[in-house]
Protein backbone atom coordinates (compact mmCIF):
# COMPACT_ATOMS: atom_id res chain seq x y z
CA UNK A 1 -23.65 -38.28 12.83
CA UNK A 2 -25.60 -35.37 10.64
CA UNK A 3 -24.36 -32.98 12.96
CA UNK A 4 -20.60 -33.87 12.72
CA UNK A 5 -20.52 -33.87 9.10
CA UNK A 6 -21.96 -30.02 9.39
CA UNK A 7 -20.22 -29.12 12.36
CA UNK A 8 -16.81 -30.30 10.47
CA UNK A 9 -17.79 -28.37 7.45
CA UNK A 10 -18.99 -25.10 9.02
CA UNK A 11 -15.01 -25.77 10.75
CA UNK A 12 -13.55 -26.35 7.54
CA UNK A 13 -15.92 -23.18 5.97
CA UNK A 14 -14.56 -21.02 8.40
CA UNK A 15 -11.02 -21.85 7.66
CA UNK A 16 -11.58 -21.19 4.09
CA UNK A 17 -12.88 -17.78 5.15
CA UNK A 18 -10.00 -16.62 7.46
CA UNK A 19 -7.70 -18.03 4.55
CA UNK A 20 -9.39 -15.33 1.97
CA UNK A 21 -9.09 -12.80 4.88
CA UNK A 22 -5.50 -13.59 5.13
CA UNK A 23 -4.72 -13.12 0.92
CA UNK A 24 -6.89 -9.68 0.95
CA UNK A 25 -4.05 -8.49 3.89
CA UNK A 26 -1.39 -9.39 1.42
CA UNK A 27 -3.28 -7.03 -1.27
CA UNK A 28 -1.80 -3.65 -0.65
CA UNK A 29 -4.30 -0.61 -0.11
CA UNK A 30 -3.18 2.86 0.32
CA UNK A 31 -0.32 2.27 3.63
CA UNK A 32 2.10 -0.51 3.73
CA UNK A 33 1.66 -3.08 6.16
CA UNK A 34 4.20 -5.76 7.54
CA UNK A 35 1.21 -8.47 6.68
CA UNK A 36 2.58 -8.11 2.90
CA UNK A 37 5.41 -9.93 3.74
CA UNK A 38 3.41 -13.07 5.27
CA UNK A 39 3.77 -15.05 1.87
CA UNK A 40 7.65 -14.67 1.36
CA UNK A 41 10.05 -16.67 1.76
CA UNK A 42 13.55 -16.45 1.86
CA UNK A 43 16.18 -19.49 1.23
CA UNK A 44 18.24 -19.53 4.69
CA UNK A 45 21.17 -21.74 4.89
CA UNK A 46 19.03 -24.06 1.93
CA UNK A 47 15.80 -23.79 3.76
CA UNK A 48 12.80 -21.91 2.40
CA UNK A 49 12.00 -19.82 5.58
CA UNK A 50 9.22 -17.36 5.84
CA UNK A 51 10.38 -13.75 6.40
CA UNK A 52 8.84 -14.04 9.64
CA UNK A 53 11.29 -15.93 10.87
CA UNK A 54 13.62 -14.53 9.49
CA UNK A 55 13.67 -10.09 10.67
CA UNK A 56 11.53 -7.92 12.45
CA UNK A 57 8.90 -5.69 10.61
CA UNK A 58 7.81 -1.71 11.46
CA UNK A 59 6.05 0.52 9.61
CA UNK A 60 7.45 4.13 10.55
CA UNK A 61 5.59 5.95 7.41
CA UNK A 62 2.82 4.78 5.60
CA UNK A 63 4.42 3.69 2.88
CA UNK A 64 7.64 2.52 3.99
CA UNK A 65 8.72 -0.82 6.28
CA UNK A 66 11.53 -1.73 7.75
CA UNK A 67 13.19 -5.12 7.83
CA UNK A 68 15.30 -5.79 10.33
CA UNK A 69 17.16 -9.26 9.93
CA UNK A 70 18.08 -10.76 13.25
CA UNK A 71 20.87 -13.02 11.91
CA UNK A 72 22.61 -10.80 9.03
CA UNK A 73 24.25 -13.24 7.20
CA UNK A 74 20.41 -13.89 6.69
CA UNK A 75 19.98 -9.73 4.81
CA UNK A 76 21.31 -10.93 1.23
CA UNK A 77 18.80 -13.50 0.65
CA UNK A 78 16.19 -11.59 2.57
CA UNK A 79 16.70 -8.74 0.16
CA UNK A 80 16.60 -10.84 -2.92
CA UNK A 81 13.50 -12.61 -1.81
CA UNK A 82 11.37 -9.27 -1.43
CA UNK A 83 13.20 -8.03 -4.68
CA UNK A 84 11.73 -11.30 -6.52
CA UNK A 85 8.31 -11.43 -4.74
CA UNK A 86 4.98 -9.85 -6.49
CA UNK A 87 5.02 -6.74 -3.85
CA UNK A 88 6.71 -4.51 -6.86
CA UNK A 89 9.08 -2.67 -4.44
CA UNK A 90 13.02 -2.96 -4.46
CA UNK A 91 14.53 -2.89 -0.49
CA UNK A 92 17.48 -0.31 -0.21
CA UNK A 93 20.20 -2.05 2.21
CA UNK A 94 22.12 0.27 4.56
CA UNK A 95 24.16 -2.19 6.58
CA UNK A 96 21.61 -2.89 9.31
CA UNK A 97 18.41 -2.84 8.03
CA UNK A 98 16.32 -3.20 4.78
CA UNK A 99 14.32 0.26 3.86
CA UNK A 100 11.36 -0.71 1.73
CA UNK A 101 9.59 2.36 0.25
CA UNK A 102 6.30 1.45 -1.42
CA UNK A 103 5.60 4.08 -4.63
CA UNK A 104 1.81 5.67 -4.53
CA UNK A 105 -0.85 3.71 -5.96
CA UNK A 106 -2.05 4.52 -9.63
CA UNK A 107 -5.12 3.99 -11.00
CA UNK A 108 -4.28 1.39 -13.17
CA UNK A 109 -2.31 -0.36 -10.02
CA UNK A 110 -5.59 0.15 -8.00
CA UNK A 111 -7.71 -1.54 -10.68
CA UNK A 112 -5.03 -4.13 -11.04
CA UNK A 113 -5.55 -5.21 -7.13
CA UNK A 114 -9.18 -5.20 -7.40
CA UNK A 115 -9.15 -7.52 -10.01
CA UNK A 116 -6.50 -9.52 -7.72
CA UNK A 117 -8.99 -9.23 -4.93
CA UNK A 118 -11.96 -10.33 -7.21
CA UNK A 119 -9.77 -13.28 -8.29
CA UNK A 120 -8.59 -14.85 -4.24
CA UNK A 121 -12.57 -13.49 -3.31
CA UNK A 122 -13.83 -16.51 -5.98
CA UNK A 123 -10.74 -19.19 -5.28
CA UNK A 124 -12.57 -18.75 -1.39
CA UNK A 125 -16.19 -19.25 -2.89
CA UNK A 126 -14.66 -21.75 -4.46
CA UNK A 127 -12.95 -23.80 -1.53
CA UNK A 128 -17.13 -23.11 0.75
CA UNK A 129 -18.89 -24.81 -2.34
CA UNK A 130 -16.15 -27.62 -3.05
CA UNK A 131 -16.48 -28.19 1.21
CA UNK A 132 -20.25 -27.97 0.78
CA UNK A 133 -20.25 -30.82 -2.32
CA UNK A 134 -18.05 -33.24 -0.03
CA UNK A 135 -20.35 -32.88 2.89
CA UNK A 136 -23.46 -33.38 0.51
CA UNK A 137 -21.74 -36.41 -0.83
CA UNK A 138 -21.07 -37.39 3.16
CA UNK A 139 -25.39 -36.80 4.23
CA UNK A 140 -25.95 -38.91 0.50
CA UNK A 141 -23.96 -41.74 0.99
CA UNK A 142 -24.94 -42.19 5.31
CA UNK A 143 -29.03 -42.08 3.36
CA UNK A 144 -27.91 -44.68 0.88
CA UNK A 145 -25.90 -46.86 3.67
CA UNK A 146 -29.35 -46.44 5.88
CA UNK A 147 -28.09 -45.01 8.54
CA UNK A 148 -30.55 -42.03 8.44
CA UNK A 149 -33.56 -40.85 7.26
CA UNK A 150 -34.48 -39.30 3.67
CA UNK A 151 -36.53 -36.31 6.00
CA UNK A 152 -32.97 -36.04 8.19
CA UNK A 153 -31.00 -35.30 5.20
CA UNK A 154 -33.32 -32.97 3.51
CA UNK A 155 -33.23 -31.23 6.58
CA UNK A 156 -29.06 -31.27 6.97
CA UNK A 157 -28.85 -30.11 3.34
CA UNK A 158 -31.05 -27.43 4.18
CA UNK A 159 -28.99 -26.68 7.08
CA UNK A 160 -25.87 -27.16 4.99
CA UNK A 161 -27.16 -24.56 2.29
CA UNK A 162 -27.36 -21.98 4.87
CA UNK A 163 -24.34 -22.08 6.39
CA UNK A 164 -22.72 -22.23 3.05
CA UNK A 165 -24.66 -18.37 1.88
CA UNK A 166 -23.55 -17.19 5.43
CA UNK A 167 -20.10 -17.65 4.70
CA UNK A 168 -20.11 -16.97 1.07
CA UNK A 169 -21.63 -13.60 2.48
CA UNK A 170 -18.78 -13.15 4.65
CA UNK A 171 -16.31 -13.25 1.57
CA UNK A 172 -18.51 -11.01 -0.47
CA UNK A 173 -18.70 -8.50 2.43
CA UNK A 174 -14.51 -8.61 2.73
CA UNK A 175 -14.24 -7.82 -1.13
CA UNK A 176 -16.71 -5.05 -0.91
CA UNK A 177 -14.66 -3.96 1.92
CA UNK A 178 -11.27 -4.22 0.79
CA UNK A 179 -12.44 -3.06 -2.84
CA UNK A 180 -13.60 0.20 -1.11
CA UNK A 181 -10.52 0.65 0.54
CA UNK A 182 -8.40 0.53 -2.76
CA UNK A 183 -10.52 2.56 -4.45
CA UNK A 184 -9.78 5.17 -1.54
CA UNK A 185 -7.60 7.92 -2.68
């Protein structure tokens, strides 16, 4: 029983650290990457639809992406959706496909998206302590039902602690990576 309530938390840790790995991929470093556009969505036929779904991304330069709707009755709202999201870039239509040219990064953007960074890095710490607390709360309440031992639990918490640092850790390491490579010139 111990062991499924860590097991199902080191599961539900790791989740919360490919979810942080997944918003620092939306955080644009020096070259533009089709990942940006995992967050948007577009409204298709009164349906919020991911851009996905929606067109085909490449990257031809490192600052530009192409969006390539496959239904075009679909390119209007696609364009407005990237216009309105938080990527700061407005998508030049030519008929057939959606040019989006990403300007160079200034300082003050740069510091701007490590503070972003810094900001989804701590919602992730967040989400590993608020899954550690709930499994704590589990290991308290199966010592107070009698189920196990006080000597088990001490020993899951222990257990519990570590996996918690190791994946803490992880998100630290991906900030000082991704930190790095905004600061990159």
């Amino acid at each position: 029983m111990i062991n499924d309530v860590l097991s199902e938390a080191d599961h539900k840790m790791d989740k919360s650290v490919e979810a942080t790995r997944e918003e620092f991929a939306a955080i644009r470093a020096g070259r533009a990457t089709p990942s940006m556009f995992n967050k948007i969505t577009a409204d298709y036929y009164g349906t919020p639809t991911p851009l996905q779904q929606l067109a085909s991304f490449t990257a031809p330069e490192a600052r530009i992406i192409l969006v390539q709707p496959y239904d075009m009755g679909a390119m209007a709202a696609i364009e407005k959706a990237i216009r309105d999201s938080d990527l700061g870039v407005n998508p030049a239509n030519d008929g057939k496909v959606l040019r989006c040219v990403f300007p160079e990064l200034t300082e003050e953007r740069r510091k701007e998206y490590i503070k972003v960074a810094r900001a989804k890095a701590e919602d992730g710490r967040v989400s590993v302590r608020n899954i550690r607390r709930h499994a704590k709360q589990s290991l308290e309440k199966m010592e107070k039902d009698g189920e196990v031992g006080k000597d088990d639990i001490t020993g899951a918490e222990k257990r519990l602690d570590g996996q918690t640092k190791k994946h803490t850790d992880a998100i630290d390491e991906m900030l000082k990576h991704k930190e790095a490579e905004l600061l990159e010139v």
